[in-house]
Protein backbone atom coordinates (compact mmCIF):
# COMPACT_ATOMS: atom_id res chain seq x y z
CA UNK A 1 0.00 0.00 0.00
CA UNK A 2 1.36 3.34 -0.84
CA UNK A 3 1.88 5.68 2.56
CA UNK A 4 3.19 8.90 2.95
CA UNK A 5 5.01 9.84 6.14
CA UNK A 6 3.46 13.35 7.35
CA UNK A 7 6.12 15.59 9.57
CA UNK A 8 4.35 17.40 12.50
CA UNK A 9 6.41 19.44 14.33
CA UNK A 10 4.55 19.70 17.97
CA UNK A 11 2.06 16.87 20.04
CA UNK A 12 -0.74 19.75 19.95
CA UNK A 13 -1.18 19.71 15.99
CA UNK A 14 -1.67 15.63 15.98
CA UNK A 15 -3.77 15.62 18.32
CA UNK A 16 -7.12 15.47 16.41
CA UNK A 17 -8.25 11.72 15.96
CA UNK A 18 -5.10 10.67 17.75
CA UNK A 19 -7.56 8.81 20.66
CA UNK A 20 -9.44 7.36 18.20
CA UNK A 21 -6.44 5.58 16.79
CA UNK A 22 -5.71 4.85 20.69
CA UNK A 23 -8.64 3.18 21.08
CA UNK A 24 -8.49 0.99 17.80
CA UNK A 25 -5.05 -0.40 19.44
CA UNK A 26 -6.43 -0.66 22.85
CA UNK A 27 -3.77 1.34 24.71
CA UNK A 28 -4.09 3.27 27.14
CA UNK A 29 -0.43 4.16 27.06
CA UNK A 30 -1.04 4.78 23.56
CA UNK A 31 -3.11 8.18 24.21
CA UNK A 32 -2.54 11.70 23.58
CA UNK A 33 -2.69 12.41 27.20
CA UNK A 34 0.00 9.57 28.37
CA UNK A 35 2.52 10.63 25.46
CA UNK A 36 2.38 14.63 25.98
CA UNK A 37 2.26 14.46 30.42
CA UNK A 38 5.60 11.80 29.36
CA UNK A 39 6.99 14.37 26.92
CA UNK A 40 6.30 17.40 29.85
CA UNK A 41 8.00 15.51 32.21
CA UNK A 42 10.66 13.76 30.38
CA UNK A 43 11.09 15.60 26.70
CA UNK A 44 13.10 18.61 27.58
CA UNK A 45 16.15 18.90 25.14
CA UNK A 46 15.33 16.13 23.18
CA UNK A 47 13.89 16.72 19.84
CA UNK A 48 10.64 15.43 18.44
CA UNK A 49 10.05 13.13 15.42
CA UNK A 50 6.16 13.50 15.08
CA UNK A 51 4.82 11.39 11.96
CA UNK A 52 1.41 10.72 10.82
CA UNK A 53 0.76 7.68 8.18
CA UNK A 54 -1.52 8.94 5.39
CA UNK A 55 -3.29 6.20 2.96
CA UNK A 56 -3.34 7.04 -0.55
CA UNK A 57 -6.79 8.36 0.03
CA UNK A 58 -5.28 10.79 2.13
CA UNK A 59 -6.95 8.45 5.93
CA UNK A 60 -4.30 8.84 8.89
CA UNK A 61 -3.68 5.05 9.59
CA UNK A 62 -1.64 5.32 12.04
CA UNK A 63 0.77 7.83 14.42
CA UNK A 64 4.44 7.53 15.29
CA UNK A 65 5.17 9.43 18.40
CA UNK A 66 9.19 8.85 18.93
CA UNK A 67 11.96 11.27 19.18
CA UNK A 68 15.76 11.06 18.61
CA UNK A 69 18.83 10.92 20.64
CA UNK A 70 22.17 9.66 20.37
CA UNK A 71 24.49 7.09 22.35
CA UNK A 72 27.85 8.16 21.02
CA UNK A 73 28.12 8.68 17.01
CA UNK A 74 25.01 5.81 16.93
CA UNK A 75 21.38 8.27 16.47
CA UNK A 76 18.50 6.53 17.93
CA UNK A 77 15.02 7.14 17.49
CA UNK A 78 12.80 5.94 20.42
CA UNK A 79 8.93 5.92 21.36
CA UNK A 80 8.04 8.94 23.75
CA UNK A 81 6.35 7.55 26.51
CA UNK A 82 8.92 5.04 27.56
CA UNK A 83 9.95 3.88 30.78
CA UNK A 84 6.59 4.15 32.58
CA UNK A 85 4.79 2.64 29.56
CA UNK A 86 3.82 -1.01 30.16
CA UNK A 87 3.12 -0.92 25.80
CA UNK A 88 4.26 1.38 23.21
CA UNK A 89 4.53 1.09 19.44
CA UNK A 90 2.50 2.74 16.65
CA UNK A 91 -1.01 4.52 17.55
CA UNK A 92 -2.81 2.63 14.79
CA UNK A 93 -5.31 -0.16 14.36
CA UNK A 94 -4.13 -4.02 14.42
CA UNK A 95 -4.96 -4.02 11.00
CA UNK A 96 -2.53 -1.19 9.89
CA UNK A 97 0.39 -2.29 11.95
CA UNK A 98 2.13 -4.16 9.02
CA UNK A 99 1.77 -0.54 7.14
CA UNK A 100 2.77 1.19 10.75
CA UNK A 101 6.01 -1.68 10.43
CA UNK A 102 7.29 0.04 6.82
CA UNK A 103 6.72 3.52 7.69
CA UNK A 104 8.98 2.77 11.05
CA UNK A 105 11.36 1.30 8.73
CA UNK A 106 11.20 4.74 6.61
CA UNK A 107 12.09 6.87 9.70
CA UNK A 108 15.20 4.54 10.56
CA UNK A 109 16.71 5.53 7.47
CA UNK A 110 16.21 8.93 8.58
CA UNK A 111 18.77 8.34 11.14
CA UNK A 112 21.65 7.94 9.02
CA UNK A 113 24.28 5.28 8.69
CA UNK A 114 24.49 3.30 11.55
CA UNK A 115 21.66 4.50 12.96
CA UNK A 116 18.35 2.60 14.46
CA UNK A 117 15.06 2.49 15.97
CA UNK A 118 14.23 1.46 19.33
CA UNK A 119 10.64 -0.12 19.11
CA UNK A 120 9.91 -1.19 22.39
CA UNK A 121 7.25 -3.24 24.22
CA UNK A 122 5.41 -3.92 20.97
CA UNK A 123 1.96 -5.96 21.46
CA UNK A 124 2.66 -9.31 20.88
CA UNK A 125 -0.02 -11.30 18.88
CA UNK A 126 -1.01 -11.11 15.12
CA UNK A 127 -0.26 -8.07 12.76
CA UNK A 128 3.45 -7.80 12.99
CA UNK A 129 5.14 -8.58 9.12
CA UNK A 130 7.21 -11.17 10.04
CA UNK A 131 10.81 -9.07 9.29
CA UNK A 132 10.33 -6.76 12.06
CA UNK A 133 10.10 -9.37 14.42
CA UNK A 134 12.53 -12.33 12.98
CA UNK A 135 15.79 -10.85 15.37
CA UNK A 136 13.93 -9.48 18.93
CA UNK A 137 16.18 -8.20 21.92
CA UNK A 138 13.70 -8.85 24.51
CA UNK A 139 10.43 -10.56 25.20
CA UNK A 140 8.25 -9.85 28.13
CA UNK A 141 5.30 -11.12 29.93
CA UNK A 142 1.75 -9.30 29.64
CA UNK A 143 -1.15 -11.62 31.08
CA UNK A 144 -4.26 -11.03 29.95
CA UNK A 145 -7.81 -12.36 31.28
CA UNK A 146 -10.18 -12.34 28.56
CA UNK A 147 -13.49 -12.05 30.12
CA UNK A 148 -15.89 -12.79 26.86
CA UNK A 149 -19.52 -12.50 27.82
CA UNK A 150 -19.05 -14.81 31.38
CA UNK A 151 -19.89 -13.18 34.27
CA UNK A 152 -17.62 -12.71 37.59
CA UNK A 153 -20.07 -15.65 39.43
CA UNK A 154 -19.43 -18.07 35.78
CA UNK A 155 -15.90 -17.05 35.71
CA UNK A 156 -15.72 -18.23 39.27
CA UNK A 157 -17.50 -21.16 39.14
CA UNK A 158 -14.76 -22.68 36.00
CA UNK A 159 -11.69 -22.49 38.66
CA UNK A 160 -10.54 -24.70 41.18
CA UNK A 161 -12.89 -25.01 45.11
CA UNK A 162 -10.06 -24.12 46.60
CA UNK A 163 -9.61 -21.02 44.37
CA UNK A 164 -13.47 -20.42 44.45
CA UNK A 165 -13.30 -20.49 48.78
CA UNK A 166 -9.96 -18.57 48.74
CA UNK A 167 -11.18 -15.09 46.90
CA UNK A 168 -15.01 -15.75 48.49
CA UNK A 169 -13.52 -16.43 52.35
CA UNK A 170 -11.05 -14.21 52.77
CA UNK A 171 -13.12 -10.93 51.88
CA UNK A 172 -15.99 -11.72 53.74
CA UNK A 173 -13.43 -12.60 56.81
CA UNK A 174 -12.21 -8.98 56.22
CA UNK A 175 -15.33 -7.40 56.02
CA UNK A 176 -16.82 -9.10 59.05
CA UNK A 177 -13.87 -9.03 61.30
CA UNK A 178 -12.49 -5.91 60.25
CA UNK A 179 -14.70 -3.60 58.53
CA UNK A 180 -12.92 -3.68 55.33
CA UNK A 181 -14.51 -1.81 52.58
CA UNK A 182 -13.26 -0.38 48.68
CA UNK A 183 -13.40 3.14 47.77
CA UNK A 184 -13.11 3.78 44.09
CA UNK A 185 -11.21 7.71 44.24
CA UNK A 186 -13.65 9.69 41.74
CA UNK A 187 -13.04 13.28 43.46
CA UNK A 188 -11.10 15.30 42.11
CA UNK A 189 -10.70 17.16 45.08
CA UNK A 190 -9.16 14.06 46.93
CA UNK A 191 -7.33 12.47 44.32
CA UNK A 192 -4.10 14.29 45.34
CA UNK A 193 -4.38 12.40 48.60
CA UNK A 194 -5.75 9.37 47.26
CA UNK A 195 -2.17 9.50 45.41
CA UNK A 196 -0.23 10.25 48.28
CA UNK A 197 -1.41 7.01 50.04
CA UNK A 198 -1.08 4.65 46.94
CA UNK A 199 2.71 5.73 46.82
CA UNK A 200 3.27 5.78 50.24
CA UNK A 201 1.78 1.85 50.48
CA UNK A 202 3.98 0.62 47.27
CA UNK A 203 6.86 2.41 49.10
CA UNK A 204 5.92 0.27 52.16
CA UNK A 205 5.28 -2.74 50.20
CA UNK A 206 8.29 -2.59 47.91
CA UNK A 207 10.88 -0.13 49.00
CA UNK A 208 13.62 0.34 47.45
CA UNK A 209 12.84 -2.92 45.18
CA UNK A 210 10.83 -1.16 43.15
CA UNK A 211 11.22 2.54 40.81
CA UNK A 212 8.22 2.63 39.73
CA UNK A 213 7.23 5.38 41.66
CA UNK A 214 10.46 7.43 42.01
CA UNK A 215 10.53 10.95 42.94
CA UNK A 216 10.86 11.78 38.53
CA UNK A 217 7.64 9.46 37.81
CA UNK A 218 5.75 10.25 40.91
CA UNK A 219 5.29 14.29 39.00
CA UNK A 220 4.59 12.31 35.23
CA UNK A 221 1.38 9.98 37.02
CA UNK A 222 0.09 13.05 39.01
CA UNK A 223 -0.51 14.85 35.88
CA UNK A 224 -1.66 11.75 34.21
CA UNK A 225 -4.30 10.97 36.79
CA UNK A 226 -5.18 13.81 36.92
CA UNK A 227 -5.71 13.94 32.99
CA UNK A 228 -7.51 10.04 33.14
CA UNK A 229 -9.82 11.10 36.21
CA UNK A 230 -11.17 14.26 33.86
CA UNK A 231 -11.44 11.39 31.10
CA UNK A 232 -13.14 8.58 32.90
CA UNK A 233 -10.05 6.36 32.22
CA UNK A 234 -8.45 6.54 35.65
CA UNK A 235 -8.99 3.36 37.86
CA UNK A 236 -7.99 3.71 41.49
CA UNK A 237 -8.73 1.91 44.18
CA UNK A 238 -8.77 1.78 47.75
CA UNK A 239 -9.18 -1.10 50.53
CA UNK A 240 -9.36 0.53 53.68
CA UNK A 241 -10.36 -0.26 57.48
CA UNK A 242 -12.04 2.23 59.49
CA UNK A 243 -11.30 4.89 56.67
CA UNK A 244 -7.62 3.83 56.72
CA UNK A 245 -6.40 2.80 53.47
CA UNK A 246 -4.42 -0.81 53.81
CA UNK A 247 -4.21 -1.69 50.48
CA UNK A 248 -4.31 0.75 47.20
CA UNK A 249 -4.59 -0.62 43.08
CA UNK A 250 -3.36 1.89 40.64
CA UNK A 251 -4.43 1.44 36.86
CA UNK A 252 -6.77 2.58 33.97
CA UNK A 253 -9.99 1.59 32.10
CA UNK A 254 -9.80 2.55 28.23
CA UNK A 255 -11.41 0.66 25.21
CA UNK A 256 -13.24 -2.02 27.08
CA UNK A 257 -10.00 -2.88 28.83
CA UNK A 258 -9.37 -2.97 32.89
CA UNK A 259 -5.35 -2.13 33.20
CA UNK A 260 -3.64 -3.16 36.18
CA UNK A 261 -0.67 -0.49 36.24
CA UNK A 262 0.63 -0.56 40.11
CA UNK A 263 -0.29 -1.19 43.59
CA UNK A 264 0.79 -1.52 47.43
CA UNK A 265 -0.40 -2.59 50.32
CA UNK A 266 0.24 -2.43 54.74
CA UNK A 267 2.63 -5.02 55.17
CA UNK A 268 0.92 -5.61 58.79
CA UNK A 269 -1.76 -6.66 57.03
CA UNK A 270 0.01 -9.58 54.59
CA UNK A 271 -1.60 -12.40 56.44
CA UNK A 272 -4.99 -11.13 55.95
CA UNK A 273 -4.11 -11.52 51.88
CA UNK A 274 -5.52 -7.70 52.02
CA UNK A 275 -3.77 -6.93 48.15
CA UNK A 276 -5.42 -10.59 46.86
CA UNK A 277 -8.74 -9.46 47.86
CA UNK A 278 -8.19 -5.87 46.17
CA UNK A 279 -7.07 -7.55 43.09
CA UNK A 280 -10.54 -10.02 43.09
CA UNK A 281 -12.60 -7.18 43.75
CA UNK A 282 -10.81 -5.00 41.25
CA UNK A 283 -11.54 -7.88 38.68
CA UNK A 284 -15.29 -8.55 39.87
CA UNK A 285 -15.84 -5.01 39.19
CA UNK A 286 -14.72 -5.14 35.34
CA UNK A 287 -16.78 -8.26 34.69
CA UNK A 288 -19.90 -6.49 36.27
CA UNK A 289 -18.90 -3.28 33.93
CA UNK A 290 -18.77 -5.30 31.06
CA UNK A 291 -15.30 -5.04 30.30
CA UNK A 292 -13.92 -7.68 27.47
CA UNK A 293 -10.06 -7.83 29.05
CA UNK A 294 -8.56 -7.66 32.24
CA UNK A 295 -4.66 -6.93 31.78
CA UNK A 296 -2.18 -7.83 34.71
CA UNK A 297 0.43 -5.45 33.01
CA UNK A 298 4.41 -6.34 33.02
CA UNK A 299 5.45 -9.40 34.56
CA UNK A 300 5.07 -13.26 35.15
CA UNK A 301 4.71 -12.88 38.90
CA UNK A 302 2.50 -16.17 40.19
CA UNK A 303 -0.46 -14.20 41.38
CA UNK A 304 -1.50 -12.77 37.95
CA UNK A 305 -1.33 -16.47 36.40
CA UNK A 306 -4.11 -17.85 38.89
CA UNK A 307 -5.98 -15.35 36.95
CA UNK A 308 -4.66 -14.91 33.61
CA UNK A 309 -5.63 -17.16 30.72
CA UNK A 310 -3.40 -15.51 28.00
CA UNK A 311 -0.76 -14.24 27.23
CA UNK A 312 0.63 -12.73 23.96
CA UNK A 313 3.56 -10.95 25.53
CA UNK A 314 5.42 -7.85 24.43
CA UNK A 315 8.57 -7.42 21.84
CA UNK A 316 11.24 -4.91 21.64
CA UNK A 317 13.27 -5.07 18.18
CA UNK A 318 15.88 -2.69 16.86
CA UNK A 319 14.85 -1.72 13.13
CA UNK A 320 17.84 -0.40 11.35
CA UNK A 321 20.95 -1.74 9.46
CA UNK A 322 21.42 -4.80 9.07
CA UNK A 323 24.66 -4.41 11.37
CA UNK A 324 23.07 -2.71 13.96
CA UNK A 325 20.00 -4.52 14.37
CA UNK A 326 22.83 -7.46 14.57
CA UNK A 327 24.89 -6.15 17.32
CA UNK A 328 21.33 -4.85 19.20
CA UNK A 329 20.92 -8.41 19.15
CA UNK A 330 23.90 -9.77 20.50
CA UNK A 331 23.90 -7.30 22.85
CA UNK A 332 20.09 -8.29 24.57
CA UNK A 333 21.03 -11.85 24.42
CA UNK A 334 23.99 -11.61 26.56
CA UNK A 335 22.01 -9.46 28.63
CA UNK A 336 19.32 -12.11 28.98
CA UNK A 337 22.00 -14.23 30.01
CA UNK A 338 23.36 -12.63 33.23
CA UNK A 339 22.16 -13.83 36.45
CA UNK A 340 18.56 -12.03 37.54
CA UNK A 341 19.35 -9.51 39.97
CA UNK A 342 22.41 -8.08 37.11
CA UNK A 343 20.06 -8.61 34.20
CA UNK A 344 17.47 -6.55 35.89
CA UNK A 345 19.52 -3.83 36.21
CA UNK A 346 20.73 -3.67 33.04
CA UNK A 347 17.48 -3.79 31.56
CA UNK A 348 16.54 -0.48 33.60
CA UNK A 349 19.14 1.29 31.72
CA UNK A 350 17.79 0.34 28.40
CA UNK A 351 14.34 1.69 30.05
């Protein structure tokens, strides 16, 4: 199919269908809002490469929000909204993602000899042309449950009886013994504390384990949340006892999808399973909303597998010269190859 590569030189000017592309991917991390807070918080001194995809009837199919930067003599072009995204790639349709695949090609050769793009976290599944994905540096986990037309009682009902009595007894032994109830934060007015608490109880869950909410980010998802509260996409729950919050979910709803992002919980409250029962409720709610996915986000971790039925993972490939995309390569699979604690580190500073 012929395309045309369109150059638009600020996030303001593209943004007109840009969320309805979004929503035809199904990513919330995909949105206008997600990729100009990131480019607020993160973009200063780096310089934009804005593209839209135009049909030969003129249609946008898709929009490549990346910019360019440099490692040495070696330009790289990378997808704004990295880092904090749990999914990136080109704002476009499933169905226009092998057209989205030659016009990223197209704006690696802008780079120049040597040169390369960075496409990271790419959905995994259909749509892909094979060549973009025949050398990938990294593969990740991204559990899905896909909820169909069951509802939360049928869903229940095809798992194990001990899984069945584990998410029924432990929240009614909450709410009888301790009052526990869930608070979905919906004022504006509040939500400022409402985030206060959530980082305060991953801090207390996690520590220093876990950047997710580093001093840097903790300014990006303010403005976010505040952005996806205004927008009906913002998802945030609280479990709390006597008005106290013990346990706190962080994540969006966008394009029938419930998106599990972050969360933390009281560790004085572990053996009550307080975050388990958050996570059940939080996925009782999107089968009573009518949601067609739940998604667990980054990771293999156990819990999201007692869940999860799917899951079609995420890709990062290099797309460049043939030498480059070689070395990338080599590169990610020695990577891959270091012991755990190493690997993750070094995967943070390709993130």
């Amino acid at each position: 199919m012929p395309i045309t590569l369109e150059t638009v030189d600020d996030l303001a000017s593209a943004r007109s269908g840009w969320d309805e592309l979004a929503a035809a991917s199904g990513n919330v991390f995909a949105t206008w809002d997600w990729v100009d807070a990131w480019w607020r918080s993160f973009g200063g001194g780096r310089r934009l490469m804005l593209r839209r995809v135009l049909g030969a009837d003129g249609r946008v199919l898709a929009i490549l929000p990346l910019y360019r930067t440099a490692r040495g003599p070696v330009a790289i072009a990378r997808f704004v909204g990295h880092g904090p995204a749990d999914e990136l790639g080109p704002v476009c349709a499933p169905a226009d993602r092998t057209v989205a695949a030659e016009a990223l090609a197209q704006m690696a050769g802008e780079l120049g000899h040597g040169g390369f793009l960075l496409a990271e976290r790419l959905a995994g599944g259909v749509g892909w042309p094979p060549s973009l994905l025949r050398a990938p540096m990294r593969t990740e986990a991204s559990p899905i449950l896909r909820t169909g037309s069951a509802t939360w009682d049928q869903w229940l009902s095809s798992r194990s009886s001990n899984f069945r009595q584990q998410v029924r007894r432990r929240e009614r032994r909450l709410v009888r013994e301790h009052g526990l109830s869930f608070r979905l934060s919906d004022d504006p007015a509040r939500l400022e504390t409402d985030l206060d608490r959530l980082v305060a109880l991953h801090a207390a869950r996690w520590g220093e384990e876990s950047r997710a909410f580093a001093p840097e980010r903790v300014i990006f998802h303010r403005e976010f949340a505040h952005r996806a509260l205004a927008a009906g996409r913002l998802r945030l729950w609280m479990a709390e006892v006597d008005e106290r919050p013990v346990a706190a979910w962080y994540g969006f709803r966008f394009a029938g999808r419930e998106i599990y992002y972050q969360a933390g919980r009281d560790p004085a409250w572990d053996r009550e399973a307080v975050g388990f029962v958050l996570l059940a409720h939080t996925i009782r709610a999107a089968f009573e909303d009518g949601m067609t996915e739940y998604r667990f986000g980054l990771g293999d971790e156990d819990y999201k597998s007692r869940f999860a039925g799917d899951d079609p993972g995420l890709v990062t490939v290099a797309v460049g010269s043939r030498t480059v995309t070689l070395l990338a390569g080599v590169a990610a699979a020695a990577a891959r190859r270091l012991p755990g604690r190493a690997r993750r580190a070094g995967l943070r500073r390709v993130a």
